[in-house]
C-alpha atoms as a PDB file:
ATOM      1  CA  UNK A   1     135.942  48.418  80.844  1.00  0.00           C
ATOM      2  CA  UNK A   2     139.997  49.264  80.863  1.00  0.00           C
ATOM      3  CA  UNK A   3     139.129  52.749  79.235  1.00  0.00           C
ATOM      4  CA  UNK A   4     136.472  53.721  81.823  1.00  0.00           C
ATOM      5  CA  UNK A   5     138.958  52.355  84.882  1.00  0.00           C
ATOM      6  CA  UNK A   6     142.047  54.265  83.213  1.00  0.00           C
ATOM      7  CA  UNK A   7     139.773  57.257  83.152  1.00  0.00           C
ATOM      8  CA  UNK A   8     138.380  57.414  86.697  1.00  0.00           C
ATOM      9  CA  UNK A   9     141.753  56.894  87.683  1.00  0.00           C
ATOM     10  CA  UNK A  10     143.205  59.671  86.050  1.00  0.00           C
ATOM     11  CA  UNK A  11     140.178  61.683  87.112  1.00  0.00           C
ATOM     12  CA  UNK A  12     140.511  60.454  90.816  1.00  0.00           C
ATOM     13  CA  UNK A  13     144.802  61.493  90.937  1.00  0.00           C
ATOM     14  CA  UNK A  14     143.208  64.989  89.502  1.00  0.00           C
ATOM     15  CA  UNK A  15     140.986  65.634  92.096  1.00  0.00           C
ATOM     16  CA  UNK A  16     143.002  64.390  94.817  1.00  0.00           C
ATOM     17  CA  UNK A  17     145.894  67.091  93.076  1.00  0.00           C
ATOM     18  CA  UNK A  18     143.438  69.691  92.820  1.00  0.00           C
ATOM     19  CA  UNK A  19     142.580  69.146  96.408  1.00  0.00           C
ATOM     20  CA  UNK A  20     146.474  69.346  97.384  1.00  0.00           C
ATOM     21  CA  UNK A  21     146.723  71.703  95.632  1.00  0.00           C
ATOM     22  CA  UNK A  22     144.383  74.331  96.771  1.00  0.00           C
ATOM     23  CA  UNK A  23     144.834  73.059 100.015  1.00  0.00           C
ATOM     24  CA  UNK A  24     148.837  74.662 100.217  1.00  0.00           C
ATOM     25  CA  UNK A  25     148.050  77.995  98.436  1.00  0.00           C
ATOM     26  CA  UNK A  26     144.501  78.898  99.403  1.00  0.00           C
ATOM     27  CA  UNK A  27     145.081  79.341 102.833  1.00  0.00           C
ATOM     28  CA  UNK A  28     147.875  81.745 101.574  1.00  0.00           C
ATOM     29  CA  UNK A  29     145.748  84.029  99.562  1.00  0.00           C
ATOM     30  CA  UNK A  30     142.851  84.285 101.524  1.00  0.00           C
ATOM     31  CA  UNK A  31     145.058  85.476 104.816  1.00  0.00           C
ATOM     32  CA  UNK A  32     146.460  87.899 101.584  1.00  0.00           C
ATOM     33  CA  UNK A  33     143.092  88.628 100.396  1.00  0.00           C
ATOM     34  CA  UNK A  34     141.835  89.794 103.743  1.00  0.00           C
ATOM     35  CA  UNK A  35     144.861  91.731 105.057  1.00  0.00           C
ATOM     36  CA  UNK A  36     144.249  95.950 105.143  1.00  0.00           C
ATOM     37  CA  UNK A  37     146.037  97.780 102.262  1.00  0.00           C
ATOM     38  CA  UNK A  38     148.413 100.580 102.889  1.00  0.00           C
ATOM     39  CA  UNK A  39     148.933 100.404 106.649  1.00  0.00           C
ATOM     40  CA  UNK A  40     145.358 100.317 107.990  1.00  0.00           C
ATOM     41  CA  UNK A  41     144.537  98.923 111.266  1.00  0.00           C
ATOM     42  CA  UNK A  42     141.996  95.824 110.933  1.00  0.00           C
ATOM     43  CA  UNK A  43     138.908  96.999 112.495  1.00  0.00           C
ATOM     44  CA  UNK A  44     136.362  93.838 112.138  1.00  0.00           C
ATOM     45  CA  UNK A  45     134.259  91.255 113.312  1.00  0.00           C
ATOM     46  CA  UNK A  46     137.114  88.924 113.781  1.00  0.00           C
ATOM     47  CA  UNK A  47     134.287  85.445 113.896  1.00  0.00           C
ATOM     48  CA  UNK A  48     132.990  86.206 111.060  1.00  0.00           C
ATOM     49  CA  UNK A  49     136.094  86.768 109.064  1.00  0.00           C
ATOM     50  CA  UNK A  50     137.103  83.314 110.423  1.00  0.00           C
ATOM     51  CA  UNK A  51     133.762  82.120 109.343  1.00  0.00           C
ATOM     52  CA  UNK A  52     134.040  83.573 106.020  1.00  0.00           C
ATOM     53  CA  UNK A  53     137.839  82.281 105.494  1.00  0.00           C
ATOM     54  CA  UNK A  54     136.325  78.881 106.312  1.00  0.00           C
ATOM     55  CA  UNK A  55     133.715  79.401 103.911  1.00  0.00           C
ATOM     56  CA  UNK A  56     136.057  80.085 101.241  1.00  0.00           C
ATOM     57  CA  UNK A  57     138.986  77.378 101.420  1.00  0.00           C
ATOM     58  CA  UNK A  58     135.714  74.938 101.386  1.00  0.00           C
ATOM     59  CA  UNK A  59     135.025  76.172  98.312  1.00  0.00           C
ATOM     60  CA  UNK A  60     138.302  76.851  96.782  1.00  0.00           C
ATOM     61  CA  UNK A  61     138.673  73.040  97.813  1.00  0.00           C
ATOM     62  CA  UNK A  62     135.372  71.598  95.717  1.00  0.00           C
ATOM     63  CA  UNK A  63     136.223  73.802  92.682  1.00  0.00           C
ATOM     64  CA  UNK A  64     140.197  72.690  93.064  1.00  0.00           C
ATOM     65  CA  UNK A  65     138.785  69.220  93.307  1.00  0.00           C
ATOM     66  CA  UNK A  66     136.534  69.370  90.195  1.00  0.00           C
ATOM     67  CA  UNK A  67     138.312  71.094  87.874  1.00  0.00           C
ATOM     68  CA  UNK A  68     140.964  68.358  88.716  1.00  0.00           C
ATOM     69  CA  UNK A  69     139.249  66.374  87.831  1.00  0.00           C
ATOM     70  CA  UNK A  70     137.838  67.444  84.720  1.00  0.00           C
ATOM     71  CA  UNK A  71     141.656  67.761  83.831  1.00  0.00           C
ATOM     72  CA  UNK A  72     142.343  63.967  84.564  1.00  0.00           C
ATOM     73  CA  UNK A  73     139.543  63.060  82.828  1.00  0.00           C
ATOM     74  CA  UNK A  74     140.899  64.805  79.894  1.00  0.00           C
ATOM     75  CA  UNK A  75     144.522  63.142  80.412  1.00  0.00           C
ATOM     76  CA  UNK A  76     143.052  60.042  80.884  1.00  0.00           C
ATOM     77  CA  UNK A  77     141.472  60.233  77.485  1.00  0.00           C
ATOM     78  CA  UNK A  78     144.312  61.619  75.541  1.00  0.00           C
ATOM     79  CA  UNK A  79     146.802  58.951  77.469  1.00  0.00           C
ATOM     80  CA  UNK A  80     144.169  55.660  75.943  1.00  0.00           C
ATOM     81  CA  UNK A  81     143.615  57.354  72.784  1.00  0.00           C
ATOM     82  CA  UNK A  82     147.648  57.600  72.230  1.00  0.00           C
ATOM     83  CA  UNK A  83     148.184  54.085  74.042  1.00  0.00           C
ATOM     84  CA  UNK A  84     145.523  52.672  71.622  1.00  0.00           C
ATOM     85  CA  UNK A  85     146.533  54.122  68.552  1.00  0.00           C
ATOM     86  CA  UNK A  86     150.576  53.055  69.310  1.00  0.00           C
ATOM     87  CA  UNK A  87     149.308  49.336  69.485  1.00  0.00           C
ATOM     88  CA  UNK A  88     147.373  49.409  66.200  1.00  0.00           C
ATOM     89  CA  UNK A  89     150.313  50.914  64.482  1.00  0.00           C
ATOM     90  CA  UNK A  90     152.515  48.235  65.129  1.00  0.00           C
ATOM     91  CA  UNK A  91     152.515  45.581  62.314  1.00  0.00           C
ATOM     92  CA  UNK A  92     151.613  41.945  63.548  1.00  0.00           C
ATOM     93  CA  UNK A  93     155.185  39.010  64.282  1.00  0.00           C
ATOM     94  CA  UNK A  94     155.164  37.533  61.194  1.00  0.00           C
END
């Protein structure tokens, strides 16, 4: 039972990172994704680029938030496997 809580927990800290995460730069690159190149004038539907932006950090968000947690599930794994096999290497008090 210890394994599976160290697990979700590393999983949950993932996706909440992944979340963060996307949450600071996505914003950044969509606005950098959407701006004219070489000095054009922005000639569009300016509610449905807002829609569309919205549309996007949602699902920059979900993918941030699985694939951090797919990562903490990962840590969490390697971090009992290591914790595991560093208390069966250590030879019993005598």
């Amino acid at each position: 039972m210890a394994l599976i809580r160290v697990v979700l927990n590393f999983m949950v800290a993932g996706a909440l990172a992944g979340v963060l995460l996307v949450s600071l730069l996505g914003p950044k690159y969509i606005a950098w994704d959407n701006t004219p190149g070489s000095g054009a004038s922005a000639m569009c539907l300016c509610q449905e680029v807002a829609r569309q932006g919205a549309d996007r950090i949602i699902s920059y968000q979900m993918s941030g938030c699985a694939g951090g947690a797919v990562l903490g599930a990962v840590l969490g794994g390697v971090f009992v496997f290591m914790r595991r096999k560093s208390v069966a290497a250590t030879p019993p008090a005598a």
